[in-house]
Protein backbone atom coordinates (compact mmCIF):
# COMPACT_ATOMS: atom_id res chain seq x y z
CA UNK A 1 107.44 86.73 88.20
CA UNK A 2 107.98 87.08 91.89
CA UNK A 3 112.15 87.90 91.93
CA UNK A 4 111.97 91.37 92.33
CA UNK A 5 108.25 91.28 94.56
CA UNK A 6 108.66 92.65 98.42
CA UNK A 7 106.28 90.53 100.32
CA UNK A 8 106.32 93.35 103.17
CA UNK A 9 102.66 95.10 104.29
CA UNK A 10 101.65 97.88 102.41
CA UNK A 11 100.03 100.14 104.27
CA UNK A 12 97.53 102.33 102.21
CA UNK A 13 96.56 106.04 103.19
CA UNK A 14 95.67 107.75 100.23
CA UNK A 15 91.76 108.11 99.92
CA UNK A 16 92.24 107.90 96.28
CA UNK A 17 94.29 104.88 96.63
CA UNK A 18 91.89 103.23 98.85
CA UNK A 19 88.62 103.88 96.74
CA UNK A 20 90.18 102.47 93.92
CA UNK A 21 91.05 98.89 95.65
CA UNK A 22 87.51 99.54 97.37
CA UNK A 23 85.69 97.61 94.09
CA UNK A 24 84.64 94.46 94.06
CA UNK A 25 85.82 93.25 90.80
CA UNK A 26 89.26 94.71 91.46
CA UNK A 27 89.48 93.13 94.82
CA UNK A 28 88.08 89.76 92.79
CA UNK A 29 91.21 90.36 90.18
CA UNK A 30 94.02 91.30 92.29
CA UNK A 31 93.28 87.74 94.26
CA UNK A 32 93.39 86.05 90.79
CA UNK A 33 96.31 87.11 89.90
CA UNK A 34 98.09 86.31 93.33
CA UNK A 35 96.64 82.90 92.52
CA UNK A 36 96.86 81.83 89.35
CA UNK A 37 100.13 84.09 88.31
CA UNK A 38 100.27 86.37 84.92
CA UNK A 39 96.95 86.56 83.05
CA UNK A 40 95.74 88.41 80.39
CA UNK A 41 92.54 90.06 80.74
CA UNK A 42 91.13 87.85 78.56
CA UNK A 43 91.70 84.40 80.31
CA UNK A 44 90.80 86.64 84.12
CA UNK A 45 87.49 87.56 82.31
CA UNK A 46 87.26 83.77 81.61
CA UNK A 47 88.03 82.73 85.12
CA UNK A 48 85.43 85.38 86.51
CA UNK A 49 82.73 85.22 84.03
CA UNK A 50 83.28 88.87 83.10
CA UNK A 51 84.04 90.59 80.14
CA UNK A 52 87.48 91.06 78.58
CA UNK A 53 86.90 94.84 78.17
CA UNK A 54 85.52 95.34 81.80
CA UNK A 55 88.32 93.33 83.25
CA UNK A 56 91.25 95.20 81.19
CA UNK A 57 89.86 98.51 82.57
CA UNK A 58 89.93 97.51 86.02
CA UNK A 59 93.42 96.00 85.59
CA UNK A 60 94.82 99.54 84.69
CA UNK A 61 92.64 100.92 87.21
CA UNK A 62 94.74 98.31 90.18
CA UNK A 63 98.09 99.35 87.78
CA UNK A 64 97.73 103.19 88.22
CA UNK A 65 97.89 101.98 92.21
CA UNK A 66 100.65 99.73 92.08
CA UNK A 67 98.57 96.92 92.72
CA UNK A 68 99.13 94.92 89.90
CA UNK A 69 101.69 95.40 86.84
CA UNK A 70 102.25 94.61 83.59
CA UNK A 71 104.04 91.29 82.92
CA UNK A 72 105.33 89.49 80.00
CA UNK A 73 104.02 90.67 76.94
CA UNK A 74 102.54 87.80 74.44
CA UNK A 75 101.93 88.28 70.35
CA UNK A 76 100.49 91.03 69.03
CA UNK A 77 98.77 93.54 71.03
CA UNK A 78 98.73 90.43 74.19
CA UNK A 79 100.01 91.76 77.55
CA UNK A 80 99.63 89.91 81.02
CA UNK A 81 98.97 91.40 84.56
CA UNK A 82 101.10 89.98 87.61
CA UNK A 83 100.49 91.39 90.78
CA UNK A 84 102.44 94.87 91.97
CA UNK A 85 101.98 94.45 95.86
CA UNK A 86 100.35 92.04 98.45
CA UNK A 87 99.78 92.37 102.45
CA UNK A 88 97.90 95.63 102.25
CA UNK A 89 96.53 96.92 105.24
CA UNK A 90 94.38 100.07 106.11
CA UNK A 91 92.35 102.03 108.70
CA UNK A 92 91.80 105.93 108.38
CA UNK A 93 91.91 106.14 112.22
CA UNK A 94 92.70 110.15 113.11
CA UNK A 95 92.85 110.67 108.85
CA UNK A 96 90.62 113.87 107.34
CA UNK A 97 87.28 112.51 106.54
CA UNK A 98 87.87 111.89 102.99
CA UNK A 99 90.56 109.49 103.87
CA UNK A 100 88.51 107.96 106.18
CA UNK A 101 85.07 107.01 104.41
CA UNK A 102 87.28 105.63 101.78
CA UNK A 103 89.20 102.90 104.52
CA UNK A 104 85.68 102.15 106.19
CA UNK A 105 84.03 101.82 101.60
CA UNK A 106 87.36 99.18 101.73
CA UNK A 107 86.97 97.64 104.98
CA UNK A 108 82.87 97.44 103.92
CA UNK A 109 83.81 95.87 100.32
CA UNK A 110 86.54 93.27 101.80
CA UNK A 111 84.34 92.22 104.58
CA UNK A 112 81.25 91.68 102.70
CA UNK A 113 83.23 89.35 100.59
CA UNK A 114 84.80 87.49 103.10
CA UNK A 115 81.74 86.62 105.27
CA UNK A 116 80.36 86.18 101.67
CA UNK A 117 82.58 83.06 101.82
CA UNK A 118 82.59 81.97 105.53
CA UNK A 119 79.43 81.61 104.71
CA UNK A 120 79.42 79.61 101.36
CA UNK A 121 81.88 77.39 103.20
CA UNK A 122 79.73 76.36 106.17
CA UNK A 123 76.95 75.43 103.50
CA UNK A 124 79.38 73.32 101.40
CA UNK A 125 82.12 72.24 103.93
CA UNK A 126 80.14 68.57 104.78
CA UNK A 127 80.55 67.89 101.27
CA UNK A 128 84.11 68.26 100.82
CA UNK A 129 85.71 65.15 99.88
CA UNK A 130 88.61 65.38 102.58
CA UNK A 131 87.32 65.20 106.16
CA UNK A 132 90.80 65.98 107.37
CA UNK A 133 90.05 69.42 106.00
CA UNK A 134 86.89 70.00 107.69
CA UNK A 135 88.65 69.52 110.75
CA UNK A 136 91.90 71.38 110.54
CA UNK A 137 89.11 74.68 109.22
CA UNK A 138 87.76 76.49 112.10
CA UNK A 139 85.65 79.61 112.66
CA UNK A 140 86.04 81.05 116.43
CA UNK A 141 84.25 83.93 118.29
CA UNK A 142 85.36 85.20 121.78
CA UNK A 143 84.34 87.64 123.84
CA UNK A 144 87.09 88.78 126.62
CA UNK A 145 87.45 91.95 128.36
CA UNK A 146 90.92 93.62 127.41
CA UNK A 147 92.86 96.71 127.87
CA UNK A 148 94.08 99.11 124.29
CA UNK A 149 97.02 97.76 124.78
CA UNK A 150 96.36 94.54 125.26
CA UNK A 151 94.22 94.11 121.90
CA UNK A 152 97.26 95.98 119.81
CA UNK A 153 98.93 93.44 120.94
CA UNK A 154 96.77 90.26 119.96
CA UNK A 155 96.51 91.73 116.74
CA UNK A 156 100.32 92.59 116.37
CA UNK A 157 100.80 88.63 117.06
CA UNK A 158 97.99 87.48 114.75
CA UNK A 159 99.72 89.80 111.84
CA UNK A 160 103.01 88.38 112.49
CA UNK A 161 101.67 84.68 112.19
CA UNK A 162 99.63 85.99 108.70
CA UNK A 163 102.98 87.54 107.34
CA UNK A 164 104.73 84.57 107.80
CA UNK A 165 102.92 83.00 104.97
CA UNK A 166 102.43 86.09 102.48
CA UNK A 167 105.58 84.85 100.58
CA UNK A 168 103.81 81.95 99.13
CA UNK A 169 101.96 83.96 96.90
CA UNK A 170 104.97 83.00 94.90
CA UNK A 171 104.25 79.41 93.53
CA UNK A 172 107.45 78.29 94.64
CA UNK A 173 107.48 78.90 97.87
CA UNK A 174 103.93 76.51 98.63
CA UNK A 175 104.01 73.20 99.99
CA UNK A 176 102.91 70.68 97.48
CA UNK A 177 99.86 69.75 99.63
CA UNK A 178 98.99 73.80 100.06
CA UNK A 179 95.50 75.37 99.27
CA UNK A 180 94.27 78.76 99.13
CA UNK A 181 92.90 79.60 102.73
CA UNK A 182 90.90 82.50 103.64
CA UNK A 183 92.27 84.03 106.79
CA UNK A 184 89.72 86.82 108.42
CA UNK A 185 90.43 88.34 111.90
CA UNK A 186 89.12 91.31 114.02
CA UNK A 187 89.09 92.96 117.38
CA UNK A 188 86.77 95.67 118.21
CA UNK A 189 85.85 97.28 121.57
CA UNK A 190 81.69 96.65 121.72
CA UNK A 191 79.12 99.62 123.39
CA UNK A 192 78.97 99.63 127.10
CA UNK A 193 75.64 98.06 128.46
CA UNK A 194 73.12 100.01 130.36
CA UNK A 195 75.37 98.81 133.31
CA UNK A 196 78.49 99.67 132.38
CA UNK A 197 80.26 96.69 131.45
């Protein structure tokens, strides 16, 4: 399933591309896959509480992007989904306007998600069975005053240490003791106060 997968970032810059990944049922499926492997759109409908019909049409919508493909087919009519690309990454920064609602409709749709589940966690995470876990998870928040260059760095070196584990979407490549983690990471300059600093 994975033998012929590049786990190198794809960067998106088509609007169209981007508004199509921008859903939250797609961005739901195309994590599915990566985790569980080939599904049908049956057993993802299954898995998300969805139906097989609405899942199989955004599963051609993710394949018309390269996002996910077709895999093995089964009997009959059957066909699995396995996933077309992973490490995507995004920002419409100096792109026409089009192009550049549709990265901040993605950004929106994978950060509501996300702090969607930071959230969840930190009401569940004292009842998680392993305390070693609760410890080794973290959430931290800095401020620090930094130049341009300076933060394109930091993020250049928190990429890097992300990438380094984007090959074990494959199944074979995971430590037996390995669970799905959700990584989230930003930098942003904030507003000057009234001040100036």
């Amino acid at each position: 399933m994975f033998r012929n997968m590049s786990f190198e970032q794809r960067r998106l810059t088509d609007a169209k591309v981007m508004r199509a990944l921008a859903h939250p049922t797609r961005i739901d499926l195309l994590e599915l896959i990566a985790r569980e492997g080939e599904l049908t759109a049956t057993r993802a409908a299954e898995l998300l509480d969805m139906t097989p019909a609405n899942c199989s049409f955004h599963l051609r919508r993710l394949a018309e992007h390269g996002f996910v493909q077709e895999g093995s087919r089964g009997p009959g009519r059957t066909r699995t989904w396995k996933i077309g690309s992973v490490g995507h990454s995004w920002d419409g920064v100096g792109a026409d306007a089009e192009t550049t609602a549709a990265a901040v409709a993605l950004t929106s749709a994978v950060l509501e998600r996300d702090v969607g589940r930071l959230r969840e966690w930190l009401l569940v995470r004292e009842q998680w069975a392993e305390p070693e876990w609760r410890r080794a998870a973290f959430v931290d928040e800095a401020l620090m005053y930094l130049t341009r260059e300076e933060v394109e760095q930091l993020g250049a070196l928190i990429l890097e240490q992300v990438m380094g584990y984007i090959d074990r979407i494959d199944p074979s490549k995971r430590p037996a003791d390995a669970v799905p983690v959700q990584f989230l990471a930003a930098g942003f300059p904030l507003p000057p106060t009234a001040t100036g600093n």
